[in-house]
Protein backbone atom coordinates (compact mmCIF):
# COMPACT_ATOMS: atom_id res chain seq x y z
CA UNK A 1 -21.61 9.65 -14.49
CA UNK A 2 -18.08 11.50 -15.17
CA UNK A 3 -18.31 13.37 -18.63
CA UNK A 4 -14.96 12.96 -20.47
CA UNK A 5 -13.00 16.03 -19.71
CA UNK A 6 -13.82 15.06 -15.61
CA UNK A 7 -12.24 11.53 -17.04
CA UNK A 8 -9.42 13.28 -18.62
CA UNK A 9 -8.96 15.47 -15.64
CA UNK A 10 -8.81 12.64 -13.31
CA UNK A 11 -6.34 10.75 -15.26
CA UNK A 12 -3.83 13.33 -15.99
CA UNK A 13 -4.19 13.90 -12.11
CA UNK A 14 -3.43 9.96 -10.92
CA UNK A 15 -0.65 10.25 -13.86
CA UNK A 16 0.87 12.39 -11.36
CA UNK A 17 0.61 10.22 -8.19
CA UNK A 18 4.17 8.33 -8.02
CA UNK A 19 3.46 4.71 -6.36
CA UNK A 20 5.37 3.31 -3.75
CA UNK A 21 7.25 1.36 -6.20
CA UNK A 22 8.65 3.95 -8.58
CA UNK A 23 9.21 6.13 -5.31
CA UNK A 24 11.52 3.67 -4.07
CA UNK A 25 13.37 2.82 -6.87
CA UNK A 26 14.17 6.49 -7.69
CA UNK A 27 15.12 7.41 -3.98
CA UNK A 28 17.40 4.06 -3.58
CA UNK A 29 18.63 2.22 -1.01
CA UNK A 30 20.70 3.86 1.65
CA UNK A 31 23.60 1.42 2.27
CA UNK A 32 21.58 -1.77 0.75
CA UNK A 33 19.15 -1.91 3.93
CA UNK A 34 19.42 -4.47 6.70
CA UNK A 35 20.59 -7.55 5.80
CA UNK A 36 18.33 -11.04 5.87
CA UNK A 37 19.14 -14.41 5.08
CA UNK A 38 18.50 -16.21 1.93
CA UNK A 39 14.90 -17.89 3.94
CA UNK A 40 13.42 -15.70 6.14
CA UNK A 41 9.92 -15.51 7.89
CA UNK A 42 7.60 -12.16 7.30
CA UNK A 43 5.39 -12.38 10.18
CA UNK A 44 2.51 -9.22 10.49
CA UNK A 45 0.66 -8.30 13.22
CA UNK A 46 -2.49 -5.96 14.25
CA UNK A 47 -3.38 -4.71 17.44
CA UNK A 48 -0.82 -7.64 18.76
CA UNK A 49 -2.92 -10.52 16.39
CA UNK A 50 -1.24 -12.16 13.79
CA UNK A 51 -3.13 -10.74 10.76
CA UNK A 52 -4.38 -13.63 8.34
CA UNK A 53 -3.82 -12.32 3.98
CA UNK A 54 -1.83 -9.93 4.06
CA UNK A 55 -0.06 -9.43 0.52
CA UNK A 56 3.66 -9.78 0.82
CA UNK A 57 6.11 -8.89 -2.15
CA UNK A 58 9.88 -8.91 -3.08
CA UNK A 59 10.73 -7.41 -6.19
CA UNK A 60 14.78 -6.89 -6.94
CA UNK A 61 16.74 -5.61 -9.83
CA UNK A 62 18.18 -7.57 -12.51
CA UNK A 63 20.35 -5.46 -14.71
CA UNK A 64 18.20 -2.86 -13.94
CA UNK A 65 15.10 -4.12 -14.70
CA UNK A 66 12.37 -4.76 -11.46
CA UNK A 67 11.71 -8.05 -11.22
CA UNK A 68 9.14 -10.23 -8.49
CA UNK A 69 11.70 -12.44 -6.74
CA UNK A 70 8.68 -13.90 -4.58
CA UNK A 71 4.75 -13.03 -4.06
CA UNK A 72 2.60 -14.46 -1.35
CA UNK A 73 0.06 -14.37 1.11
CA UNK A 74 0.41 -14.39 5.30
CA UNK A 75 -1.31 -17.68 7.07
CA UNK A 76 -4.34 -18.09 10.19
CA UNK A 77 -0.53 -16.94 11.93
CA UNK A 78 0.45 -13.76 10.37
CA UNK A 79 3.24 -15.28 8.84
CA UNK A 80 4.71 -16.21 5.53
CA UNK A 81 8.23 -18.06 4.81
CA UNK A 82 10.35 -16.34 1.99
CA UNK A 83 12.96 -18.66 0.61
CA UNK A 84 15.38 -19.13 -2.19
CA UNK A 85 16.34 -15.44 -2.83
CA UNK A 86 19.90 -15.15 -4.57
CA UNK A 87 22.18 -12.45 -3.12
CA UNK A 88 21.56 -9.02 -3.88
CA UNK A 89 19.24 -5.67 -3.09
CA UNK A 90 15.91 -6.48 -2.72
CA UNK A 91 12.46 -4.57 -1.93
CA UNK A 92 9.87 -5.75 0.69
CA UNK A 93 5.78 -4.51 0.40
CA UNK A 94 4.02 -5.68 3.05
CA UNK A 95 -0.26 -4.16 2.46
CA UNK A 96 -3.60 -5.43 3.18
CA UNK A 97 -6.72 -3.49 1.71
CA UNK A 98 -4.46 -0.50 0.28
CA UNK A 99 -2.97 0.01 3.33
CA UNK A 100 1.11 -1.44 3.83
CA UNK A 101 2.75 -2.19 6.76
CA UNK A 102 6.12 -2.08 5.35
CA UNK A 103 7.90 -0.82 1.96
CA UNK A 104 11.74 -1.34 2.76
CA UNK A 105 14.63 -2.17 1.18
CA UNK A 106 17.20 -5.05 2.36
CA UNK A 107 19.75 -7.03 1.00
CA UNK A 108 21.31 -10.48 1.20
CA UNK A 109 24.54 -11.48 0.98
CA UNK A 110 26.46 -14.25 -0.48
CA UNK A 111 27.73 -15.60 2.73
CA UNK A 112 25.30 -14.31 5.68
CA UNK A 113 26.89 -12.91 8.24
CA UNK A 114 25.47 -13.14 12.09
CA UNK A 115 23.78 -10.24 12.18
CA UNK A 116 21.50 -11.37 9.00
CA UNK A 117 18.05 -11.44 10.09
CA UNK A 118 16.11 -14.73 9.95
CA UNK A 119 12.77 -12.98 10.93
CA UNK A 120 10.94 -9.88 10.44
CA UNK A 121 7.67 -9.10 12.20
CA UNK A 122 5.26 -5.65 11.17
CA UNK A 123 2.58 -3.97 12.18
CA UNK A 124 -0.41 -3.23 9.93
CA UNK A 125 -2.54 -0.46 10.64
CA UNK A 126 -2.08 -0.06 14.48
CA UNK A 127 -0.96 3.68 13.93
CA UNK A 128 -4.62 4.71 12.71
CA UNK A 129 -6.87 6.49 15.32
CA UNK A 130 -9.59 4.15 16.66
CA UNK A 131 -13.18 5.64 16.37
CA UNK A 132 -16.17 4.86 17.63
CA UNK A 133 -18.52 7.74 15.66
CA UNK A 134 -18.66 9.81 13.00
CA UNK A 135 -20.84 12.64 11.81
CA UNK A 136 -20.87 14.51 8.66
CA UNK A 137 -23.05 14.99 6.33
CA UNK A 138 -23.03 13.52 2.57
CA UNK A 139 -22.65 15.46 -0.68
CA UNK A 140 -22.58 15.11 -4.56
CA UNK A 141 -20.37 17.43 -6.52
CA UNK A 142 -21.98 18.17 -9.81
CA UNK A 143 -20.52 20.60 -12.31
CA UNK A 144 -22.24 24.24 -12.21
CA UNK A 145 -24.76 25.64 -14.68
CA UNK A 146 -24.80 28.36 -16.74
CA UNK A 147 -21.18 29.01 -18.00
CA UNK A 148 -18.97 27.69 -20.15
CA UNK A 149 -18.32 23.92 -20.06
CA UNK A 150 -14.82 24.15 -18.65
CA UNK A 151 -15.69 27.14 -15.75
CA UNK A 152 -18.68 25.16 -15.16
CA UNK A 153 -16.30 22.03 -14.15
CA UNK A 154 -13.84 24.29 -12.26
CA UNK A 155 -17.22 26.14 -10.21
CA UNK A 156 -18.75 23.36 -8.79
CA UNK A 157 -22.07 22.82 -6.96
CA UNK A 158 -22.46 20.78 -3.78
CA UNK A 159 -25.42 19.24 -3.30
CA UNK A 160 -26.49 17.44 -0.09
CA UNK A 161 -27.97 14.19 -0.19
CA UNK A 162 -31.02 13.88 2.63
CA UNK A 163 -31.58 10.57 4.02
CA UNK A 164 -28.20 9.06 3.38
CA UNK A 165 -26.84 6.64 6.14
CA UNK A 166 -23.39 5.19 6.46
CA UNK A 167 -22.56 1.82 8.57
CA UNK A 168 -18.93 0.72 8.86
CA UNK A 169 -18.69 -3.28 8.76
CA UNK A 170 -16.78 -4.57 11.65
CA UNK A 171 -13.55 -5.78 11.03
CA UNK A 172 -14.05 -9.45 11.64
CA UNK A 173 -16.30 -9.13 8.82
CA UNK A 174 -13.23 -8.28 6.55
């Protein structure tokens, strides 16, 4: 159970964390990204399977406020159609359990030209390091004892936890 200064602590500390989204917005675009067309296919792929719910999201500005332009979810074929986006700058976020694929910028125009895209296909995940075991042992950090509240937070005491056992579920069970 976290006492309220660890509560406090942690807060202030995720406070700190920018997300992808602010990230992007304060870096900007770099010449507006590539350019799609107004209907476009996201198509997302793992270890060369299409990848079935993956979370796919276009947000764009409107007078510079972030808006969702379009939300949804990829099929049994790794693929989701985007359609009806106006012209203008727009932000793809392509993620499945936490993890994205893809968090890029791209723009469309008001008359697409021929190099427009009508298609763009990602890969989710395939840049993690397969593993087959792991070893390790597990812990609990619990504040010290015998000093001050706050020194007893920053001095902490590891304990080990005998018996513990980890199984990883296999991704089909996802």
């Amino acid at each position: 159970m976290h006492t309220l200064i660890e509560t406090a602590m942690l807060a202030s500390v995720i406070a700190l964390v920018p997300t992808a989204a602010t990230a992007c917005s304060a870096i900007g675009c770099g010449g507006n990204g590539y350019e799609m067309r107004r209907d476009f296919v996201v198509r997302v792929k793992h270890d060369g399977r299409a990848l079935k719910g993956v979370s796919v999201r276009v947000t764009g500005n409107v007078e510079n406020v972030t808006k969702l332009a379009f939300s949804g979810m990829t099929d049994f074929n790794g693929m989701v159609h985007v359609t009806d986006l106006s012209a203008g700058n727009y932000w793809l976020n392509i993620d499945l359990l936490g993890i994205s694929a893809a968090d890029e910028c791209f723009h469309i125009a008001r008359h697409s030209s021929m190099k427009a895209r009508r298609k763009a296909t990602y890969r989710w995940g395939d840049d993690a390091p397969a593993t087959r075991r792991i070893a390790g042992r597990l812990i609990d950090s619990q504040p010290g004892k015998g000093g001050a509240p706050l020194w007893n937070l920053v001095h902490r005491v590891e304990i080990p936890i005998s018996g513990a056992t980890f199984e990883a579920p296999e991704p089909s069970d996802w």
